[in-house]
C-alpha atoms as a PDB file:
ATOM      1  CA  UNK A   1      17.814  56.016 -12.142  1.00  0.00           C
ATOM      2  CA  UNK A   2      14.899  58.088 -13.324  1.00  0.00           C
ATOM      3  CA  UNK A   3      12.943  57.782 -16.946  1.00  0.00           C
ATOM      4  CA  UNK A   4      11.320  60.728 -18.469  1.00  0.00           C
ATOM      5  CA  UNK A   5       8.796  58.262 -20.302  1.00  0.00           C
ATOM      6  CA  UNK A   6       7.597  54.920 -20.197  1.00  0.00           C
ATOM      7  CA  UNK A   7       9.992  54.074 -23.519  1.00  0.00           C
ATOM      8  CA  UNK A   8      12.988  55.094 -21.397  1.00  0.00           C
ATOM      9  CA  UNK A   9      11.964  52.396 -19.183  1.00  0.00           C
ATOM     10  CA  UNK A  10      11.344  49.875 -21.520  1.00  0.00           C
ATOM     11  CA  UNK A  11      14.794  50.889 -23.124  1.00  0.00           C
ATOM     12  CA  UNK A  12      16.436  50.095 -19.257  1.00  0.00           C
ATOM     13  CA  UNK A  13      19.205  52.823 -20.412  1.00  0.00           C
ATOM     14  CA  UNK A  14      20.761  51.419 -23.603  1.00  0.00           C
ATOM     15  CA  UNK A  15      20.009  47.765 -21.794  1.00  0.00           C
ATOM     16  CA  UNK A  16      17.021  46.166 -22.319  1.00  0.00           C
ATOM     17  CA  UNK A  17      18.802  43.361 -24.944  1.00  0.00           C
ATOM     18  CA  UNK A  18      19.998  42.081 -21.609  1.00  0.00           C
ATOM     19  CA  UNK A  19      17.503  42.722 -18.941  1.00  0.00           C
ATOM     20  CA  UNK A  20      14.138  42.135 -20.441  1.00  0.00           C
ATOM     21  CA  UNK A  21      15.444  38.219 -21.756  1.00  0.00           C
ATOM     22  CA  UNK A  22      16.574  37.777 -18.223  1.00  0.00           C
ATOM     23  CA  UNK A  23      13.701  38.235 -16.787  1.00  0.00           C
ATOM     24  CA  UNK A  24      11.744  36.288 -19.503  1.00  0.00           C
ATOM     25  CA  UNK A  25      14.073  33.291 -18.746  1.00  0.00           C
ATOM     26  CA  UNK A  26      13.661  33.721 -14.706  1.00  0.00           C
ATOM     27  CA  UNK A  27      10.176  33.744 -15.209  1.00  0.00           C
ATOM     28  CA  UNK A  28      10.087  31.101 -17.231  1.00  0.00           C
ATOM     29  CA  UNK A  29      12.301  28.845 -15.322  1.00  0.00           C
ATOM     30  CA  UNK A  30      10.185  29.599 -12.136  1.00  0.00           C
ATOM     31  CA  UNK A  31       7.255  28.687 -13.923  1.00  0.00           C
ATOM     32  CA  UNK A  32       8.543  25.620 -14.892  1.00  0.00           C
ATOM     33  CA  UNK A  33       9.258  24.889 -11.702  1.00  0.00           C
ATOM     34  CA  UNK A  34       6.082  25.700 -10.482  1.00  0.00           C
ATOM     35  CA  UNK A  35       4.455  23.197 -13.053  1.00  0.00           C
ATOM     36  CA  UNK A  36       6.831  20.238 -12.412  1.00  0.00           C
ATOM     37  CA  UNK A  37       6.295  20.683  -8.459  1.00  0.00           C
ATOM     38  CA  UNK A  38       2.613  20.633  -8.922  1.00  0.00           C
ATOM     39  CA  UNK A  39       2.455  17.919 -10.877  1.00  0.00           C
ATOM     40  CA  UNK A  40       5.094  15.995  -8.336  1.00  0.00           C
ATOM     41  CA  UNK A  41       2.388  17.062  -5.538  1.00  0.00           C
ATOM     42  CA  UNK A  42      -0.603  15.290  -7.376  1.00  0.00           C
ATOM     43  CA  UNK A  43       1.491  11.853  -8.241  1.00  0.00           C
ATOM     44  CA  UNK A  44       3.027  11.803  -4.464  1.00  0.00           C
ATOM     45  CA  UNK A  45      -1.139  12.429  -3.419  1.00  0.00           C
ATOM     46  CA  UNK A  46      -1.985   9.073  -5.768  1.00  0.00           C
ATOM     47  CA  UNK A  47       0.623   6.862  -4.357  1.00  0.00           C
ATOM     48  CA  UNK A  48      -0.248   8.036  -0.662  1.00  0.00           C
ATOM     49  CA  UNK A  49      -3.989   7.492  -1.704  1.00  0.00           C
ATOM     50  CA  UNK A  50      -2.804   3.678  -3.443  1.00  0.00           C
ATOM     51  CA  UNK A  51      -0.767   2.809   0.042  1.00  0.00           C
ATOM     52  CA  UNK A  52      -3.668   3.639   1.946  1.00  0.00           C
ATOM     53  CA  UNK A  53      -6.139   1.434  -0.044  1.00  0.00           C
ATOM     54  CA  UNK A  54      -2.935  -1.214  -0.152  1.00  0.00           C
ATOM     55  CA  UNK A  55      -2.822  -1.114   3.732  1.00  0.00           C
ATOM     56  CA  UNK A  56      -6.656  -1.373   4.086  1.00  0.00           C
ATOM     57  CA  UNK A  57      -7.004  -4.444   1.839  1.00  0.00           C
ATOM     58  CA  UNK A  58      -4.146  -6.380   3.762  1.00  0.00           C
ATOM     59  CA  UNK A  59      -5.900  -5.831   7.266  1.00  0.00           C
ATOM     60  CA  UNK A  60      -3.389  -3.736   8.603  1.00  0.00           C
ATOM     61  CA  UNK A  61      -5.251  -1.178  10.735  1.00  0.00           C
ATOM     62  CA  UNK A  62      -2.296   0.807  12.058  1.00  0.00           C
ATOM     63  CA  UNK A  63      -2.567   4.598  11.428  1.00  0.00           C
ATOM     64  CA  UNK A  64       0.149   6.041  10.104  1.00  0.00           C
END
């Protein structure tokens, strides 16, 4: 499909009521999930981190 201007596009062809929310909510579900597996990373990274200083304090000097 070709536009003749740059509010053809936008308009997606009579469409855009259903593509441009679409891609809002993929975005915005991606996003999310970007934020929630970041923030998984950093509280797996302080438990690893608390183990390790657990393990150190009991005398156990087996590397893991």
């Amino acid at each position: 499909m070709y536009w003749s201007s740059l509010s053809d596009f936008f308009a997606m062809g009579g469409h855009a009521g259903f593509i441009w929310p679409a891609f809002a909510i993929g975005f915005a579900v991606l996003g999310g999930l970007a934020l929630l597996s970041r923030r998984a990373l950093g509280e797996a990274e302080r438990e690893l981190a608390e183990a390790r200083r657990e393990a150190g304090r009991s005398g156990d000097s087996r590397d893991a």
